[in-house]
C-alpha atoms as a PDB file:
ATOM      1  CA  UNK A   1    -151.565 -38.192 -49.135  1.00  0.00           C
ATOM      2  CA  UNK A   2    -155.032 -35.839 -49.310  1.00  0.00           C
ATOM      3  CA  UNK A   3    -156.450 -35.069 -45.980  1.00  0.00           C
ATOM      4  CA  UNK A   4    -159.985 -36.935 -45.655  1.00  0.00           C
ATOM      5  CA  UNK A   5    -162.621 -34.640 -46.102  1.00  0.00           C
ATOM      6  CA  UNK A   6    -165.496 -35.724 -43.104  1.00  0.00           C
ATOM      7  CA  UNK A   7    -169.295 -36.437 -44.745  1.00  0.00           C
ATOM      8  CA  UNK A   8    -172.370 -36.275 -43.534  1.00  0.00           C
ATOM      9  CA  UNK A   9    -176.070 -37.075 -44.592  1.00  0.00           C
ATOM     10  CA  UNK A  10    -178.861 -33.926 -45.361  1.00  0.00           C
ATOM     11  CA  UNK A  11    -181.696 -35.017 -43.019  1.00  0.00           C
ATOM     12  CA  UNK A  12    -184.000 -33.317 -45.845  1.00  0.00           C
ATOM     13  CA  UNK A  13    -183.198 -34.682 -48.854  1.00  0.00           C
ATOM     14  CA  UNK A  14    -180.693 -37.602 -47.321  1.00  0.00           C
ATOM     15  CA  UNK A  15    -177.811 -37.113 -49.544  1.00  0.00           C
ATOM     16  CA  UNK A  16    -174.033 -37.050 -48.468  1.00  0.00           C
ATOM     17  CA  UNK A  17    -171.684 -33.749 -48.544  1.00  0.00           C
ATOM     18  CA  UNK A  18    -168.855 -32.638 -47.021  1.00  0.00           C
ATOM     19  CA  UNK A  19    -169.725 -31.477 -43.640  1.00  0.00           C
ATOM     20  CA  UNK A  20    -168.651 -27.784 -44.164  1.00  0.00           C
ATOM     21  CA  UNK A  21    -171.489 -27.321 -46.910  1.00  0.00           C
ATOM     22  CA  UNK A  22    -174.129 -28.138 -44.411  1.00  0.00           C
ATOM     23  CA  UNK A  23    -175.777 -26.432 -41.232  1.00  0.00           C
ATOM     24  CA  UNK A  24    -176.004 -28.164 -38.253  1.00  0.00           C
ATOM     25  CA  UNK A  25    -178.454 -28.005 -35.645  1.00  0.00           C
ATOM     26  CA  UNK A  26    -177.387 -29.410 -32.033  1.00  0.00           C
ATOM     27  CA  UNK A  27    -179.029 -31.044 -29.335  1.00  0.00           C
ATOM     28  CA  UNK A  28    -176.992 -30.486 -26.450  1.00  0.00           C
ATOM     29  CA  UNK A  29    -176.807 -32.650 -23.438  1.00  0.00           C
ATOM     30  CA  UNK A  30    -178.992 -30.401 -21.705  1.00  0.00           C
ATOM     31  CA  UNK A  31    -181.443 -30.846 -23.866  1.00  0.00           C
ATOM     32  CA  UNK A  32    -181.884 -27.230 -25.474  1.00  0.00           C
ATOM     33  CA  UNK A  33    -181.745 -27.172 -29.395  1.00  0.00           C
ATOM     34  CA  UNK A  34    -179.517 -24.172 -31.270  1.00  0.00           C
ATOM     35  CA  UNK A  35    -178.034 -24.024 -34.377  1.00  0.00           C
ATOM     36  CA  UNK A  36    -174.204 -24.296 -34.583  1.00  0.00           C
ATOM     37  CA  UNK A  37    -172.796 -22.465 -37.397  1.00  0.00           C
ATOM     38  CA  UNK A  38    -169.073 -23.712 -36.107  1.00  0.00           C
ATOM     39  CA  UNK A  39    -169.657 -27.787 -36.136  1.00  0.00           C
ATOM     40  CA  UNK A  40    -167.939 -27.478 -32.722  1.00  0.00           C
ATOM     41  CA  UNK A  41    -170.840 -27.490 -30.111  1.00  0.00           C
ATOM     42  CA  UNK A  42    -171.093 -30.595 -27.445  1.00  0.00           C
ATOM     43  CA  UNK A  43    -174.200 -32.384 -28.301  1.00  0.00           C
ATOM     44  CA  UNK A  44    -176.379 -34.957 -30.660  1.00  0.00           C
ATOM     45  CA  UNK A  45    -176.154 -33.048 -34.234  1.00  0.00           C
ATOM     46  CA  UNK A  46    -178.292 -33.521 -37.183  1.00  0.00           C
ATOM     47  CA  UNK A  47    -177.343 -31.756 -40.950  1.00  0.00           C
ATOM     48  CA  UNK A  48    -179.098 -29.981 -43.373  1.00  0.00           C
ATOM     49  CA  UNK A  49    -178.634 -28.939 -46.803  1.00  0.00           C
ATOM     50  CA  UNK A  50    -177.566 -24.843 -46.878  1.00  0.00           C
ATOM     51  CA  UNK A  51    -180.958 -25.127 -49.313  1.00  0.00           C
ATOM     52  CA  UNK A  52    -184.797 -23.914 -48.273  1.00  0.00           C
ATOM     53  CA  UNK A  53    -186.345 -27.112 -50.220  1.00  0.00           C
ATOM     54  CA  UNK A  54    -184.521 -29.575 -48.106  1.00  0.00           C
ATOM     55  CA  UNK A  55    -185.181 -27.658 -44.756  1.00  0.00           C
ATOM     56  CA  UNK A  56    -188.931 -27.441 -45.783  1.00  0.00           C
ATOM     57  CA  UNK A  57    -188.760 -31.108 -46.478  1.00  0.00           C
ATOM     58  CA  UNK A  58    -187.280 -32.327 -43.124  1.00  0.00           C
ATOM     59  CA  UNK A  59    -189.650 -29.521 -41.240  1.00  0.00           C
ATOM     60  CA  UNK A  60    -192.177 -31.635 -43.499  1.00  0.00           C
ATOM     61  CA  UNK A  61    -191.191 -34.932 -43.005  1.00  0.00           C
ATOM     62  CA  UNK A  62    -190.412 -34.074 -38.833  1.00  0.00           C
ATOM     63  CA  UNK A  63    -186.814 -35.289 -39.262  1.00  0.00           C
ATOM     64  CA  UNK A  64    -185.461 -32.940 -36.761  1.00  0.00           C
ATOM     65  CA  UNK A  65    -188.034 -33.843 -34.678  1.00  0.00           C
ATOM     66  CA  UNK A  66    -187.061 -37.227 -35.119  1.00  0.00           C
ATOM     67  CA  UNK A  67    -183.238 -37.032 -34.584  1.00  0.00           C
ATOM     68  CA  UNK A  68    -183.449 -35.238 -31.346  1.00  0.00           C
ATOM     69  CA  UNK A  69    -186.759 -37.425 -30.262  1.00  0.00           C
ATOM     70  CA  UNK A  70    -188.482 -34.000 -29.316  1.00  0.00           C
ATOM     71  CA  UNK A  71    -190.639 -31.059 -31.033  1.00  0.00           C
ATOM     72  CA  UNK A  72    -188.487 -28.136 -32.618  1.00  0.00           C
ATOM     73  CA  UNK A  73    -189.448 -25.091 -31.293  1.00  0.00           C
ATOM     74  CA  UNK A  74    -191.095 -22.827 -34.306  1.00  0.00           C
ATOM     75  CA  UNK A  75    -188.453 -19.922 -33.497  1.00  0.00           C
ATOM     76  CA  UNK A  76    -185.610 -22.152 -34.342  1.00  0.00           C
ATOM     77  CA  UNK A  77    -186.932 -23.395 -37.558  1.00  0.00           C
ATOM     78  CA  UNK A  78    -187.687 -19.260 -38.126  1.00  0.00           C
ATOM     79  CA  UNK A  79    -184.277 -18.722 -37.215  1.00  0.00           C
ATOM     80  CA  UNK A  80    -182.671 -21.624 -39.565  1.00  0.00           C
ATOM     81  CA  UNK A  81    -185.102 -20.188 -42.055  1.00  0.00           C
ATOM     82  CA  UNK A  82    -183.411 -16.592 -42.037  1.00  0.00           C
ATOM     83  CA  UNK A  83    -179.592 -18.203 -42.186  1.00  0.00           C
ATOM     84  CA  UNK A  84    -180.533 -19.915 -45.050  1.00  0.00           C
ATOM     85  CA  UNK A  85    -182.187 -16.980 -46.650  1.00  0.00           C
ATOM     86  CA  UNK A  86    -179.224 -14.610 -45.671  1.00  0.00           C
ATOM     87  CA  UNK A  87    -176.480 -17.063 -47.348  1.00  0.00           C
ATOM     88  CA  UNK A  88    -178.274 -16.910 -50.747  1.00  0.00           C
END
């Protein structure tokens, strides 16, 4: 029997992948927001597309904001912004 391969839902462009083609930024119960390249970290996660025109469409549309109900910090979204860039 195939092992089940976990999906979840691009907050930019709100289409399902397998969870190892997307980035996902954490929450943690602290309440500091960091990106977790390893899926592993404690903490509310939301996903995004390994592509800059669904990052610049949930920057656009404040869906980070919205899953973590509190501003990114510009840094970060500079930060996700060169990990994207570097992958392509």
């Amino acid at each position: 029997m195939p092992k089940k391969i976990p999906m979840r839902m691009c907050v930019g462009c709100r289409q399902m992948y397998p969870k190892r083609e997307l980035v996902r930024v954490v929450c943690s119960p602290e309440g500091v927001i960091s990106i977790d390249l390893k899926g592993k970290a404690s903490g509310r996660g939301a996903y995004v597309c390994r592509n800059m025109e669904c990052l610049k469409k949930a920057v656009k549309i404040k869906a980070l904001d919205r899953a973590f109900d509190k501003k990114l910090p510009p840094e970060l979204i500079d930060t996700l912004t060169e990990e994207l860039l570097r992958e392509e």
